[in-house]
C-alpha atoms as a PDB file:
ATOM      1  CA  UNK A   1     113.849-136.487  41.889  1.00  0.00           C
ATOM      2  CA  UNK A   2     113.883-134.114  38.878  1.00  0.00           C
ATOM      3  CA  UNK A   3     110.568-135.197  37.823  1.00  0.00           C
ATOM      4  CA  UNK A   4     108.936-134.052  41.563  1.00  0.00           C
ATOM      5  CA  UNK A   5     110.835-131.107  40.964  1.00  0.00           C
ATOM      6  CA  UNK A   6     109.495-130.046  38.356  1.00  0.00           C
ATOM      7  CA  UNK A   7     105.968-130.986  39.322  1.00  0.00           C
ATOM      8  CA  UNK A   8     106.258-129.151  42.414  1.00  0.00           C
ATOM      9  CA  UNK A   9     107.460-125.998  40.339  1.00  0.00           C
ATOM     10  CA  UNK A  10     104.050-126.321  38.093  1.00  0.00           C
ATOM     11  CA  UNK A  11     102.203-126.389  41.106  1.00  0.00           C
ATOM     12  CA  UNK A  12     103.549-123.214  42.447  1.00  0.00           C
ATOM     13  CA  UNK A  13     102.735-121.727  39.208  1.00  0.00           C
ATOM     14  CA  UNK A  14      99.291-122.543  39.355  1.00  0.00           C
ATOM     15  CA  UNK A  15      99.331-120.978  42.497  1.00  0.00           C
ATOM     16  CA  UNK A  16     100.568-117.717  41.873  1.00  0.00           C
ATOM     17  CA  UNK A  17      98.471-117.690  39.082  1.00  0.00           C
ATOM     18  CA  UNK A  18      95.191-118.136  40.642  1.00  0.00           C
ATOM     19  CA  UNK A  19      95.943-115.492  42.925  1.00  0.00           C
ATOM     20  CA  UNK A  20      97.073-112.953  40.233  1.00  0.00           C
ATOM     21  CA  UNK A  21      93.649-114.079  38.539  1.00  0.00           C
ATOM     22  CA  UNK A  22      91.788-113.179  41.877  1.00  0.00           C
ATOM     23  CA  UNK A  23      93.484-110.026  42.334  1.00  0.00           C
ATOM     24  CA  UNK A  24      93.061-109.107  38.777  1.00  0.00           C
ATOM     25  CA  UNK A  25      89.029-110.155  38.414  1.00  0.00           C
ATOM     26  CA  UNK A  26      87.402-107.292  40.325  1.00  0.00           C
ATOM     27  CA  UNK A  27      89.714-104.526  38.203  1.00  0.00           C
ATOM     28  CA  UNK A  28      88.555-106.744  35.223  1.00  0.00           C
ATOM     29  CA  UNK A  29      84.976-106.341  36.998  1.00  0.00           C
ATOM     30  CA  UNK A  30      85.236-102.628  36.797  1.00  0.00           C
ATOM     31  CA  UNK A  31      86.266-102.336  33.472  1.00  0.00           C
ATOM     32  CA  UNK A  32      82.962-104.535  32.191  1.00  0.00           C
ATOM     33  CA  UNK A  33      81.151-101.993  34.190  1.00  0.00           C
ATOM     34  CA  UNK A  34      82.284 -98.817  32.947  1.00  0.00           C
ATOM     35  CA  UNK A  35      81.233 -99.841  29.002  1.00  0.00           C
ATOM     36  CA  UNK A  36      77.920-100.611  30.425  1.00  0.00           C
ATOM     37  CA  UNK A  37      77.537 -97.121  32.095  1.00  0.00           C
ATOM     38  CA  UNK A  38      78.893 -94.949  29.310  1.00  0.00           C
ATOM     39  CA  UNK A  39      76.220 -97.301  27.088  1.00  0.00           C
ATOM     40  CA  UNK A  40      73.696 -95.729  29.065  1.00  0.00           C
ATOM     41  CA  UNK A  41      74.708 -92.653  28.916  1.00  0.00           C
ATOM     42  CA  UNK A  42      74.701 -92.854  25.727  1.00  0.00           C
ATOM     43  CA  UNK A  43      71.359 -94.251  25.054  1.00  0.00           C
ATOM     44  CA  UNK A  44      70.190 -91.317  27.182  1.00  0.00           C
ATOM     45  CA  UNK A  45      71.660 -88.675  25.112  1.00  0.00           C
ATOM     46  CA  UNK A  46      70.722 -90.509  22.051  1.00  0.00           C
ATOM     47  CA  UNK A  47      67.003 -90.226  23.077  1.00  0.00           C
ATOM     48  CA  UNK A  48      67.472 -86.602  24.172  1.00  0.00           C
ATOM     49  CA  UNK A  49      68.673 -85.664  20.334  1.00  0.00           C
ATOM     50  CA  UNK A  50      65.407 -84.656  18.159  1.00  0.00           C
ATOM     51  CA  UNK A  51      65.784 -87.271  15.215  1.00  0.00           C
ATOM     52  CA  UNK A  52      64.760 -85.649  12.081  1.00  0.00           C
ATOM     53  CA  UNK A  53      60.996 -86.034  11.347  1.00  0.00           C
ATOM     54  CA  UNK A  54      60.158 -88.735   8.543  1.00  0.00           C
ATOM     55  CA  UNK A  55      58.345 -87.736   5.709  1.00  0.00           C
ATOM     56  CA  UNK A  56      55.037 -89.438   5.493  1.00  0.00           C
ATOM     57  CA  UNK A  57      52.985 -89.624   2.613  1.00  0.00           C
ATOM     58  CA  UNK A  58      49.682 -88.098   3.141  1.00  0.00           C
ATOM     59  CA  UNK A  59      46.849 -89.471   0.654  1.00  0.00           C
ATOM     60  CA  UNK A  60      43.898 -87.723  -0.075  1.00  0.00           C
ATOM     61  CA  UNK A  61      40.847 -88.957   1.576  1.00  0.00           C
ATOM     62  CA  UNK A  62      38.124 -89.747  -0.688  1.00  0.00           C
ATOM     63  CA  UNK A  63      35.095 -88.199   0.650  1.00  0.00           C
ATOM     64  CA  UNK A  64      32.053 -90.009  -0.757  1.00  0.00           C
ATOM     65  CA  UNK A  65      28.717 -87.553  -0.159  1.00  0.00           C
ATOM     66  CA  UNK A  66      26.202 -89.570   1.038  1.00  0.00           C
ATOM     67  CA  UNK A  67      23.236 -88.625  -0.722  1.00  0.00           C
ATOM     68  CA  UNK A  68      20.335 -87.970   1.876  1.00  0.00           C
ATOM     69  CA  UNK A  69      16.630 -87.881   0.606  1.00  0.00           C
ATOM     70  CA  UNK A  70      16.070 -83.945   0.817  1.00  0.00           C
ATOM     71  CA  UNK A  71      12.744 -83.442   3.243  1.00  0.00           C
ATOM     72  CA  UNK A  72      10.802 -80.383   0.939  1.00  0.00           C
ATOM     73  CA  UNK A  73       8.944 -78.595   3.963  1.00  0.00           C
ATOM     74  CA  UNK A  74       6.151 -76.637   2.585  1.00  0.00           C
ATOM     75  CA  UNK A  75       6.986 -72.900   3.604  1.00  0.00           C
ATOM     76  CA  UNK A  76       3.887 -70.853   4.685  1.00  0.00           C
ATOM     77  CA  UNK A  77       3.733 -67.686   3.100  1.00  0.00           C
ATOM     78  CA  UNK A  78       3.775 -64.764   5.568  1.00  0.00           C
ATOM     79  CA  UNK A  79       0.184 -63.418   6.329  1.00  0.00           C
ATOM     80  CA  UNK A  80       0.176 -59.940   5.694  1.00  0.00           C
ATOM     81  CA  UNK A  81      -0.335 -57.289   8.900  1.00  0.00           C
ATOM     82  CA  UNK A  82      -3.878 -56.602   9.195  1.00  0.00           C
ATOM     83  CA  UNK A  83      -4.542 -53.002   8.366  1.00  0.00           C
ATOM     84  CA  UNK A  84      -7.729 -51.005   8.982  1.00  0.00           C
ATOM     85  CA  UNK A  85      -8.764 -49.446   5.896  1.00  0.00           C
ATOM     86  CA  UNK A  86      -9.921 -46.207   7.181  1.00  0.00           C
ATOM     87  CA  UNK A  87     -12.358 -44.027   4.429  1.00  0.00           C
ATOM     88  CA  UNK A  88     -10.940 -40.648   3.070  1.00  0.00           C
ATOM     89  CA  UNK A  89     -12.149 -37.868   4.528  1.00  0.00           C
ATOM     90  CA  UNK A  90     -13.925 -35.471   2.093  1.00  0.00           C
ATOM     91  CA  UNK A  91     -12.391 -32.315   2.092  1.00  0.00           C
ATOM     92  CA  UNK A  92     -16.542 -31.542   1.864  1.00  0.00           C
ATOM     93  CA  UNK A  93     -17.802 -30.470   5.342  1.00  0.00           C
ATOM     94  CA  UNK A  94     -20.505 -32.889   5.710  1.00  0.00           C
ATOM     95  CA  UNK A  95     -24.103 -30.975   5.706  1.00  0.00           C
ATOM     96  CA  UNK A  96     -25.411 -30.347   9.149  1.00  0.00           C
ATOM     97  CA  UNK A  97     -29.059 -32.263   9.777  1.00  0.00           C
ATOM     98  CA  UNK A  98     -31.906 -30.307   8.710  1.00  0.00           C
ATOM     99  CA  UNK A  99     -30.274 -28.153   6.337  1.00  0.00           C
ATOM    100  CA  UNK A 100     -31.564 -27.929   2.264  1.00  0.00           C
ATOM    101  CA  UNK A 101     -29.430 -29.365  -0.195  1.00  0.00           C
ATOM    102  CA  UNK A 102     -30.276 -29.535  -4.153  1.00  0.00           C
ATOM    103  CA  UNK A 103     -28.657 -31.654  -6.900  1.00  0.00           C
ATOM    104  CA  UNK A 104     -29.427 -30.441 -10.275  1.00  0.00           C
ATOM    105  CA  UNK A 105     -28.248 -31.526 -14.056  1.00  0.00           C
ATOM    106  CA  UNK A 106     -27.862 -29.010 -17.076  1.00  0.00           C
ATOM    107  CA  UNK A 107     -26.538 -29.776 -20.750  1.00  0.00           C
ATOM    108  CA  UNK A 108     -25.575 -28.618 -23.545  1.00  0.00           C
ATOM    109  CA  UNK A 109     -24.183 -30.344 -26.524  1.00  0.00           C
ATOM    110  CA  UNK A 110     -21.803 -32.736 -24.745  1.00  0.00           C
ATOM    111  CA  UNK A 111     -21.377 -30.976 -22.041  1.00  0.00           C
ATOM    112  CA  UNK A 112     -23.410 -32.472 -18.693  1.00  0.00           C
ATOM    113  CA  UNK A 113     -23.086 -30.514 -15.733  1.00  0.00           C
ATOM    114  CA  UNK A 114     -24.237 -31.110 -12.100  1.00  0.00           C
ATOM    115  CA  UNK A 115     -24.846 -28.132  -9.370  1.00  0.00           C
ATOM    116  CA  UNK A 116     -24.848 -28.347  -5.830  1.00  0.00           C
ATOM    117  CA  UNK A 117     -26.778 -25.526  -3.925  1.00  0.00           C
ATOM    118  CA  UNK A 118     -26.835 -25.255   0.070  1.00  0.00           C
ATOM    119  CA  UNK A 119     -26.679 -22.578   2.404  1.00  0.00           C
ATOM    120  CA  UNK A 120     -23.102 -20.366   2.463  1.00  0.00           C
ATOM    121  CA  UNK A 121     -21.809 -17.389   1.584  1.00  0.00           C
ATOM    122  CA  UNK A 122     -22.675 -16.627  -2.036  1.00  0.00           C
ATOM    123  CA  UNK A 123     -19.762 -18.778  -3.629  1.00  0.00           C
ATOM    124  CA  UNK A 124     -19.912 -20.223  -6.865  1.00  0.00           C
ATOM    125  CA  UNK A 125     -17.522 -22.988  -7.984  1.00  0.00           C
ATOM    126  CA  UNK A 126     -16.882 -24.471 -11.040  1.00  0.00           C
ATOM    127  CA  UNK A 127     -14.573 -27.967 -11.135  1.00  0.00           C
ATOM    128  CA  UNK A 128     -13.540 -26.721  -7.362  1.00  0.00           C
ATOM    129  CA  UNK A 129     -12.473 -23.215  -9.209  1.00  0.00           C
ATOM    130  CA  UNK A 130     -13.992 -19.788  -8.094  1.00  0.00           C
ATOM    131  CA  UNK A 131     -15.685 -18.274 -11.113  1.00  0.00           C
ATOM    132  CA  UNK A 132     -13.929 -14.977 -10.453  1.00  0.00           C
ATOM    133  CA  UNK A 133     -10.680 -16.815 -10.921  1.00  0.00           C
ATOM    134  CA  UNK A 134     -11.591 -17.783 -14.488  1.00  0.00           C
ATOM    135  CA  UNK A 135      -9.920 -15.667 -16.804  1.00  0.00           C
ATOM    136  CA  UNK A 136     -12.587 -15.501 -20.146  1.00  0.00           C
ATOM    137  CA  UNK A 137     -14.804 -12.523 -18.788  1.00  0.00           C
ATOM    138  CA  UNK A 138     -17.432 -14.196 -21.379  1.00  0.00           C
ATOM    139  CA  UNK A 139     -17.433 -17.322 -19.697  1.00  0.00           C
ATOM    140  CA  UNK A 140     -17.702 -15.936 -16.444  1.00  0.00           C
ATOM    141  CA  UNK A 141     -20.862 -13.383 -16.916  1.00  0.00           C
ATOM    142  CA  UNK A 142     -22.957 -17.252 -18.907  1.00  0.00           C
ATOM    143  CA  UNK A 143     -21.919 -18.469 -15.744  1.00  0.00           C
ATOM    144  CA  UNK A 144     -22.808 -15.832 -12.744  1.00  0.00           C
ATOM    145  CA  UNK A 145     -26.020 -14.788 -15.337  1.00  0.00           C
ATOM    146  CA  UNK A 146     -29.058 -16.551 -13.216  1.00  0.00           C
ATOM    147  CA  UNK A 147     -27.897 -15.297 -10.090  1.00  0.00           C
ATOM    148  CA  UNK A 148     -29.074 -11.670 -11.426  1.00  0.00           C
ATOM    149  CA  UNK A 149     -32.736 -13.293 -11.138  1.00  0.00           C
ATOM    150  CA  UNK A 150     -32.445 -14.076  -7.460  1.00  0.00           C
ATOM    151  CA  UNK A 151     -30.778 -10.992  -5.908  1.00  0.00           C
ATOM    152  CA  UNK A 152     -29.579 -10.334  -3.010  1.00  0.00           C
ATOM    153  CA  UNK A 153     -30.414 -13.707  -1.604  1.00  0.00           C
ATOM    154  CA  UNK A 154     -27.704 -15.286  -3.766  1.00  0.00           C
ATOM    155  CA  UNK A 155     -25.273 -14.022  -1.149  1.00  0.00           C
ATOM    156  CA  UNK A 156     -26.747 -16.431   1.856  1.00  0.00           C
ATOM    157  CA  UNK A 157     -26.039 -20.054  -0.930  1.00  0.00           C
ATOM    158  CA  UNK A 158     -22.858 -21.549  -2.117  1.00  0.00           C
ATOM    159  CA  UNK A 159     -23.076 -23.403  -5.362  1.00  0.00           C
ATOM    160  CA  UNK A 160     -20.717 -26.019  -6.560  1.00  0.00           C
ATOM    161  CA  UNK A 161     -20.647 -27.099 -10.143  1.00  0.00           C
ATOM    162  CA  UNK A 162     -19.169 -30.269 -12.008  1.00  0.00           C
ATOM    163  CA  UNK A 163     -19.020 -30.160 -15.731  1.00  0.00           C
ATOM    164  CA  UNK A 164     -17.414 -32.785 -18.312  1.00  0.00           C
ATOM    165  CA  UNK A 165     -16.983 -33.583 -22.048  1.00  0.00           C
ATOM    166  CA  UNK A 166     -17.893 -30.930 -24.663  1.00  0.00           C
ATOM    167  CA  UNK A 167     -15.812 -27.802 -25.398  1.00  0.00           C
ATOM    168  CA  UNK A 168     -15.702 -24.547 -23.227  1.00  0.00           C
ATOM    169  CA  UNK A 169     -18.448 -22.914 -24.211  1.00  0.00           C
ATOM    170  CA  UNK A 170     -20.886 -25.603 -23.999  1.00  0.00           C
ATOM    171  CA  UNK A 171     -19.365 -26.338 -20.155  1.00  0.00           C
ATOM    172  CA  UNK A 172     -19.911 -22.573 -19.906  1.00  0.00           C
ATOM    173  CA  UNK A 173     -23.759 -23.078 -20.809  1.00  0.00           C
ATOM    174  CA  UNK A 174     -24.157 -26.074 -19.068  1.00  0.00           C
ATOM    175  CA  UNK A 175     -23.244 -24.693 -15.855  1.00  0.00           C
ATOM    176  CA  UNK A 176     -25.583 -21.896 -16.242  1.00  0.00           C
ATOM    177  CA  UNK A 177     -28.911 -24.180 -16.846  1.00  0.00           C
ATOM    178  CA  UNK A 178     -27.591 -26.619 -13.842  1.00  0.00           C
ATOM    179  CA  UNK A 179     -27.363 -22.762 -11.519  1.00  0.00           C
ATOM    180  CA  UNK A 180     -30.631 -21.303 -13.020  1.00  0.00           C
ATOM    181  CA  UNK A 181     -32.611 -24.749 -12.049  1.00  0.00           C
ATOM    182  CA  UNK A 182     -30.665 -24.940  -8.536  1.00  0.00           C
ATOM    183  CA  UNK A 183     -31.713 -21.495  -7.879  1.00  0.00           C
ATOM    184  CA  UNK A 184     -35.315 -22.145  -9.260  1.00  0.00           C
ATOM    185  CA  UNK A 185     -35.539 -25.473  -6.773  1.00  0.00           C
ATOM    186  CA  UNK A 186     -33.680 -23.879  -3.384  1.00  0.00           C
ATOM    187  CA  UNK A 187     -35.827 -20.433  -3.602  1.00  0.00           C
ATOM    188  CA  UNK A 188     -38.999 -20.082  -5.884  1.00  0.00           C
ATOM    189  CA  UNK A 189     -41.956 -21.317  -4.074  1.00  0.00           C
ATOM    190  CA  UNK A 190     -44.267 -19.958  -6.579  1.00  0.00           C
ATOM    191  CA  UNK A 191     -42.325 -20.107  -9.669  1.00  0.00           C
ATOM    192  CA  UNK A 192     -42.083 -16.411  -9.612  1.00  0.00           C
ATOM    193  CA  UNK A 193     -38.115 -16.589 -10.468  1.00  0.00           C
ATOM    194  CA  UNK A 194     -38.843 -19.534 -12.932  1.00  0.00           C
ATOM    195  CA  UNK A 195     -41.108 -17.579 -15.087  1.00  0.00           C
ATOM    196  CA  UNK A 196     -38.672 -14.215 -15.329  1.00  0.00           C
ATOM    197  CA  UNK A 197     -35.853 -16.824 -16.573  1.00  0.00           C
ATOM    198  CA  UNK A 198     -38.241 -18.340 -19.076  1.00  0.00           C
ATOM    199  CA  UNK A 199     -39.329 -14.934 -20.523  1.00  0.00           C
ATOM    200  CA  UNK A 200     -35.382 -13.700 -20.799  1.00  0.00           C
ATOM    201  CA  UNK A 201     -34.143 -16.762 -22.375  1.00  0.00           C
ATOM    202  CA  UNK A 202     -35.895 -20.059 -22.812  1.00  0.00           C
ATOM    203  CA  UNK A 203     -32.624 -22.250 -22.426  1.00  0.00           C
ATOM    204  CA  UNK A 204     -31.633 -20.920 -19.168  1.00  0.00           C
ATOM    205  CA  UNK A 205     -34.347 -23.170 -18.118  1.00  0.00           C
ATOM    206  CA  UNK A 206     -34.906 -25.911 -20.897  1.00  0.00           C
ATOM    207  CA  UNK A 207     -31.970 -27.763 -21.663  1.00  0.00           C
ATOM    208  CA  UNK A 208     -31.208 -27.232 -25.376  1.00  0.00           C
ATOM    209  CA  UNK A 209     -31.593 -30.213 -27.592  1.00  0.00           C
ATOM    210  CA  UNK A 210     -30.150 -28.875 -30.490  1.00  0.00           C
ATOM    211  CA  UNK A 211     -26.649 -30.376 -31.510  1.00  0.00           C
ATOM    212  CA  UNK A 212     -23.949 -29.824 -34.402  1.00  0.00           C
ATOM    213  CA  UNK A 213     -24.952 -31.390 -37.742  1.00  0.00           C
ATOM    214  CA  UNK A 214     -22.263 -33.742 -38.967  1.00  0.00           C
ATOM    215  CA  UNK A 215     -20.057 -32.942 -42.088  1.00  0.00           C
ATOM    216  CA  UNK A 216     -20.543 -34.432 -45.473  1.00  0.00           C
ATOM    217  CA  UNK A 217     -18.260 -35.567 -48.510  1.00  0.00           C
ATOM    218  CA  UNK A 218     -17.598 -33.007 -50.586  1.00  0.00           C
ATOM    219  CA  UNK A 219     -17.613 -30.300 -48.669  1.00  0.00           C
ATOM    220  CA  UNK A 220     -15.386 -28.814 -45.199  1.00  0.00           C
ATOM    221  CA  UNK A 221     -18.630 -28.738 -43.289  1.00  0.00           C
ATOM    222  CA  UNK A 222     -22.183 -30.101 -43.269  1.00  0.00           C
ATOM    223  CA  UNK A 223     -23.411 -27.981 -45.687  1.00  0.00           C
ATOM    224  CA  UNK A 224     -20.641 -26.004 -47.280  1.00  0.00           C
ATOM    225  CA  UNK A 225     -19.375 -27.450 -50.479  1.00  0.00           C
ATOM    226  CA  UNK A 226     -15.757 -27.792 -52.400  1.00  0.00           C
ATOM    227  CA  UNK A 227     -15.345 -24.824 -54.613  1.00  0.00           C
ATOM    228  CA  UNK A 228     -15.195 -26.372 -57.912  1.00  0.00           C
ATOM    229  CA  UNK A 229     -13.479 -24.776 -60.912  1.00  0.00           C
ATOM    230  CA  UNK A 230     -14.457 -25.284 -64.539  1.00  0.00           C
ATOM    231  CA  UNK A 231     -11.038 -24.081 -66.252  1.00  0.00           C
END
């Protein structure tokens, strides 16, 4: 009897117990559950938090240059603008058609000088200077001297000289054998004028073929000599 007693009283236990099990397994449910949702909460704020940036080791690329056969392009010079070489105008007036014009030579020593007669207004120009502008009176009467010859027709010419080399008086007589055989070609017809120049002075005409004799030893000149001293 005691031993169905006490198997009955097991029984009952087992019992009770699977229904405090039963009861108790949904609040044991609950609290598995909660864990699980404050894990994922927690995962969530762990990926919202900025984790501090690892340090990465940068290496320096090596660059290799890659070495490209250079093209050489032949560079064309730049043609230069085409410009029009337009001639200088002579500050000359050009003589008019039909109108006289004489080029004569004179010299004297080294002196060459060329005149230019044609019709003007009785100027006279030496080198492109007026003669009255010269300042050696001298100079200026050798010059204006064969115009004395012609007279008043020496007013109705202009007369342009160019002289080189030599000194100033031989330009100065140059110019006057270049006028007097300008004059002599642009008016005398019958060599009236020629033959009153020849009579006054020979040269006016003739160019003068004397020149300087050359120095010798001994002496400052060509013919003057050291002074010599016996004591």
């Amino acid at each position: 009897m005691n031993e169905h007693k006490t198997e009955e009283k097991k029984e009952a236990k087992k019992s009770a117990s699977k229904r405090t099990a039963k009861k108790s397994a949904p609040e044991k449910k609950e609290e598995h559950k909660a864990p699980e949702h404050k894990s994922a909460e927690h995962v969530e704020q762990k990926a919202h938090e900025h984790k501090p940036a690892e340090h990465v080791e940068h290496k320096p690329v090596e660059h290799k240059p890659e070495h490209k056969p250079v093209e050489h392009k032949s560079v064309e010079a730049p043609k230069p603008a085409e410009t029009k070489s337009e001639p200088k105008k002579s500050r000359k007036k050009p003589a008019k058609k039909g109108e006289k014009v004489i080029v004569v030579r004179g010299k004297r020593k080294e002196s060459v000088a060329r005149a230019t007669i044609q019709k003007g207004r009785g100027i006279v120009r030496v080198n492109k200077i007026n003669v009255d502008a010269l300042s050696n009176k001298y100079m200026r009467d050798i010059i204006k001297e064969p115009l004395r010859f012609v007279g008043a027709e020496a007013t109705t010419v202009d007369i342009s000289v160019n002289v080189v080399g030599g000194g100033a008086m031989g330009q100065a007589q140059a110019a006057r054998t270049a006028i007097a055989n300008a004059l002599v070609g642009y008016f005398d017809a019958d060599k009236s004028i020629q033959d009153r120049m020849f009579a006054y002075d020979k040269f006016m005409i003739v160019e003068d073929s004397r020149r300087v004799e050359p120095k010798k030893y001994k002496g400052p000149k060509a013919r003057a000599r050291f002074q010599k001293s016996y004591r």
